[in-house]
C-alpha atoms as a PDB file:
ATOM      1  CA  UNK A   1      -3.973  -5.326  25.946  1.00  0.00           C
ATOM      2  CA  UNK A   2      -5.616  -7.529  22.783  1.00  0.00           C
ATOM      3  CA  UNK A   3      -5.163  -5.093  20.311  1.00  0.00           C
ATOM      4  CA  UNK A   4      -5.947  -5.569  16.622  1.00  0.00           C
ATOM      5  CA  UNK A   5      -3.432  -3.267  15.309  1.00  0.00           C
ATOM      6  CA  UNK A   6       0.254  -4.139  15.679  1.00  0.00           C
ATOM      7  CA  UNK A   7       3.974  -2.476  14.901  1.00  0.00           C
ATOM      8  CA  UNK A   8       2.597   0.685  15.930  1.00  0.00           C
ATOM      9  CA  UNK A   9       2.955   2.822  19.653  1.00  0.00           C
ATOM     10  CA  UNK A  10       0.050   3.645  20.746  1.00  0.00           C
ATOM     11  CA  UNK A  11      -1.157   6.938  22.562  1.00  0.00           C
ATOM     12  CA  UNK A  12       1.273   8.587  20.266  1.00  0.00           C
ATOM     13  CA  UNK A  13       1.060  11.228  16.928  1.00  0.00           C
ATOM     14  CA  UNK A  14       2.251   8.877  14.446  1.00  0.00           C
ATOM     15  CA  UNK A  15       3.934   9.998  10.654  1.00  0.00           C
ATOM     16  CA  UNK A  16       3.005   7.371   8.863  1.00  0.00           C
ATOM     17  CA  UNK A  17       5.814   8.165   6.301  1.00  0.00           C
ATOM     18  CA  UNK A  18       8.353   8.063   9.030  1.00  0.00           C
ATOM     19  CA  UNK A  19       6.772   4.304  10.054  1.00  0.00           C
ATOM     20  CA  UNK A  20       8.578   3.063   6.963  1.00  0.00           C
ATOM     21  CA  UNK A  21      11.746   3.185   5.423  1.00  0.00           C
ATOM     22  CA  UNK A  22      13.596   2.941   1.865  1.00  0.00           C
ATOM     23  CA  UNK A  23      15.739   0.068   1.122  1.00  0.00           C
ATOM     24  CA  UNK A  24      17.936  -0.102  -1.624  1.00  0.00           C
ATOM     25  CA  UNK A  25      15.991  -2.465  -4.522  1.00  0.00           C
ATOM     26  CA  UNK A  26      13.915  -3.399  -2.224  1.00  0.00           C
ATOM     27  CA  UNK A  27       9.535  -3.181  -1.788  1.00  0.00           C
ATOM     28  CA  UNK A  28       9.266  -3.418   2.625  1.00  0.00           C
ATOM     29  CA  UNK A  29       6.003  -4.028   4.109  1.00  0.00           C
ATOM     30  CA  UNK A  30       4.989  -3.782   7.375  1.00  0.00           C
ATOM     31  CA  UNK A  31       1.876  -4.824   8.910  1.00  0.00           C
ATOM     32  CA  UNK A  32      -0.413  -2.409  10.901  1.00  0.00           C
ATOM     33  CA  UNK A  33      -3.492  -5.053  11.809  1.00  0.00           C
ATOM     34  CA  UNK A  34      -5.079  -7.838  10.181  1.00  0.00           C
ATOM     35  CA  UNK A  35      -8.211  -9.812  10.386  1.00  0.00           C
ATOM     36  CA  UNK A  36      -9.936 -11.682   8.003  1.00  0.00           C
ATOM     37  CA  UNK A  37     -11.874  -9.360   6.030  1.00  0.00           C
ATOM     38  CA  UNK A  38      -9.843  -6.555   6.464  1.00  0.00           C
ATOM     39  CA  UNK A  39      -5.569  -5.933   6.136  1.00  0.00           C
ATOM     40  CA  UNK A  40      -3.690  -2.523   6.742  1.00  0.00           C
ATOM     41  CA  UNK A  41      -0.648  -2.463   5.246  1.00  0.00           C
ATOM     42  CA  UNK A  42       2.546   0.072   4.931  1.00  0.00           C
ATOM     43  CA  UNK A  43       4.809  -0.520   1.548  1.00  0.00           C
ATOM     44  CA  UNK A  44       7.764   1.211   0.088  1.00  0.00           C
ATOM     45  CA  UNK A  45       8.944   0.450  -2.870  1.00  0.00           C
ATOM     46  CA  UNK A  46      12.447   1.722  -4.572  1.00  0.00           C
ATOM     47  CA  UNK A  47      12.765   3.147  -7.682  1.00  0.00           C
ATOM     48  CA  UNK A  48      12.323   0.229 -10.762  1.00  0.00           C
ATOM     49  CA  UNK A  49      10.425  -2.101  -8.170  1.00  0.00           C
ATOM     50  CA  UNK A  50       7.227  -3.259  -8.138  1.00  0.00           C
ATOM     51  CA  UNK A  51       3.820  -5.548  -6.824  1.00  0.00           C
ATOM     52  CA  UNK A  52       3.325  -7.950  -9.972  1.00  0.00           C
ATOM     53  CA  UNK A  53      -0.396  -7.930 -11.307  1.00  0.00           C
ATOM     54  CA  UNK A  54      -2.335 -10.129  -9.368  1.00  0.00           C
ATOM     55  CA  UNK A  55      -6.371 -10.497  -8.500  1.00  0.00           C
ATOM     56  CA  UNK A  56      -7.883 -10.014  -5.148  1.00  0.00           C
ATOM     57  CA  UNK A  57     -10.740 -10.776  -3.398  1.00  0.00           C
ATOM     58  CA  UNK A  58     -11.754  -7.747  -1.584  1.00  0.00           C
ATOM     59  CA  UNK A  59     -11.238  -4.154  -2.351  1.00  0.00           C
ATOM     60  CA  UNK A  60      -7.801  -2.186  -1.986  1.00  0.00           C
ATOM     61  CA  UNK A  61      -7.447   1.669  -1.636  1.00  0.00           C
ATOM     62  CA  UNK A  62      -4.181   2.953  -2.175  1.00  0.00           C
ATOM     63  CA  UNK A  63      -2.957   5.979  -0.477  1.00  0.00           C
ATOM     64  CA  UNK A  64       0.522   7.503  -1.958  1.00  0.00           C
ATOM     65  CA  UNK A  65       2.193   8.748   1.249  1.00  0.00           C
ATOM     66  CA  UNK A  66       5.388  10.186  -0.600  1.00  0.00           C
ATOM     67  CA  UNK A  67       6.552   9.788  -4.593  1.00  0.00           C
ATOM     68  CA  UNK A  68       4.539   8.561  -6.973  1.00  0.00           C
ATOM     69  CA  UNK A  69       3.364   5.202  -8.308  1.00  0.00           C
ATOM     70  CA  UNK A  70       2.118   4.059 -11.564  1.00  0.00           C
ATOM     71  CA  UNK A  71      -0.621   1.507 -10.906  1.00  0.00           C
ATOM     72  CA  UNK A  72      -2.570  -0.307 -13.210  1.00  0.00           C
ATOM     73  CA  UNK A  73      -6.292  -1.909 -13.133  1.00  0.00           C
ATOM     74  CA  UNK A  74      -7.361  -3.860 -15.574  1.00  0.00           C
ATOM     75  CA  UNK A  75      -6.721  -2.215 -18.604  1.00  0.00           C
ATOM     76  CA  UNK A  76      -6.119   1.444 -17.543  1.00  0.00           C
ATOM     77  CA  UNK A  77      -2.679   3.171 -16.070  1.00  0.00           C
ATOM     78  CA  UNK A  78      -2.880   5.742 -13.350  1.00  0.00           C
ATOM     79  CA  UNK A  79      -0.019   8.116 -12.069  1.00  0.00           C
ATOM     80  CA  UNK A  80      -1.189   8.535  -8.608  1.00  0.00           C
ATOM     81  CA  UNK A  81       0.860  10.969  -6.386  1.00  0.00           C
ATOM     82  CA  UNK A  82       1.741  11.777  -2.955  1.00  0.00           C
ATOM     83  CA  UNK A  83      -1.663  13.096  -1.172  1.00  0.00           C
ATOM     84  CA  UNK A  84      -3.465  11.104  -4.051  1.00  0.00           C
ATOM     85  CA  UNK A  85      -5.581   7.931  -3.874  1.00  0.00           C
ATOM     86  CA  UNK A  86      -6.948   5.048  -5.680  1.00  0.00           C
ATOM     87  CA  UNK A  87      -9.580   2.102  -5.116  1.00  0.00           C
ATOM     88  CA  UNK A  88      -8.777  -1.643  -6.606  1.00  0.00           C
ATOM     89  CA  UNK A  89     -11.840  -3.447  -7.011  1.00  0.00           C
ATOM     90  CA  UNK A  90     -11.944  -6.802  -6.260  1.00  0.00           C
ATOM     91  CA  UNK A  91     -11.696  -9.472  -8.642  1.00  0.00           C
ATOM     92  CA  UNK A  92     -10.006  -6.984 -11.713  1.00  0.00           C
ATOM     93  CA  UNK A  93      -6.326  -8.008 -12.304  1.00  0.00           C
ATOM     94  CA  UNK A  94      -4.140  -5.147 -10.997  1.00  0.00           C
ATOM     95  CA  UNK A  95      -0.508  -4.358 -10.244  1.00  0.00           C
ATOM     96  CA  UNK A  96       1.591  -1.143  -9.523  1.00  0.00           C
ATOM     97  CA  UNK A  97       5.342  -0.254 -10.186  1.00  0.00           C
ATOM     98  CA  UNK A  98       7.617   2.224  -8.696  1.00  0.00           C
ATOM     99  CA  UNK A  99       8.828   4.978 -11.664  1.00  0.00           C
ATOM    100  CA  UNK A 100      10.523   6.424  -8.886  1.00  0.00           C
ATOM    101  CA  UNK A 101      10.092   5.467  -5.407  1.00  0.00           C
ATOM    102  CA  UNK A 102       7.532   5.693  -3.236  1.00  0.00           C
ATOM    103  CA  UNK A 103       5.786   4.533   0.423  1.00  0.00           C
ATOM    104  CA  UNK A 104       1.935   4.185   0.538  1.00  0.00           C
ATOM    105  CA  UNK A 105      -0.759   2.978   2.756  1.00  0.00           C
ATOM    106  CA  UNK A 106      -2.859  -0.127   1.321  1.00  0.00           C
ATOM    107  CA  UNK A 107      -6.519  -1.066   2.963  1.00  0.00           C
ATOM    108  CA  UNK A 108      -7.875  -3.925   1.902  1.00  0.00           C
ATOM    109  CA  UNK A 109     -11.315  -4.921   2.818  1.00  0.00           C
ATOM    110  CA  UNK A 110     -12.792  -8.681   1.842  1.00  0.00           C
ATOM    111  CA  UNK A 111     -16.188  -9.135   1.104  1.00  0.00           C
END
């Protein structure tokens, strides 16, 4: 099978908190498929950790899976919760850091 998505079972009722774990000072990622315009990603960050600001070319929705995160675009600071989530638009510095530790889903789709 030529799948697109990858690290996952399929045919299966997936948790997608249970897909990732919590390490000690640590942010984890773990691929779920990637092309060229468009990346799935799992994170978990530990408490004090973080994803320096940086600028990207396609948009990125964040979707807190469990904890919270404080993430900042641009110019403006959002607490954004488990069950909560938030769009990145492309090309507007942004960065988010783990006041206490959390896992979330990122999408990112290029233009």
């Amino acid at each position: 099978m030529n799948s697109l998505f990858k690290n996952v079972e399929f045919s299966k009722v997936l948790n997608l908190n249970d897909l990732i774990s919590y390490q000690e000072g640590q942010v984890i990622s773990r691929t779920i498929a990637q092309i060229s315009s468009v990346n799935i990603t799992l994170f978990s960050l530990d408490k004090g950790e973080g994803i320096s600001t940086h600028v990207t070319s396609g948009d990125a929705m964040v979707q807190i899976l469990d904890g919270a995160a404080e993430i900042t675009i641009g110019d403006n600071v959002f607490n954004v919760e488990a069950g909560e989530t938030i769009i990145m638009p492309s090309d507007i510095p942004h960065g988010l850091e783990a006041r206490e530790r959390f896992k979330m889903l990122l999408t990112v789709i290029k233009h």
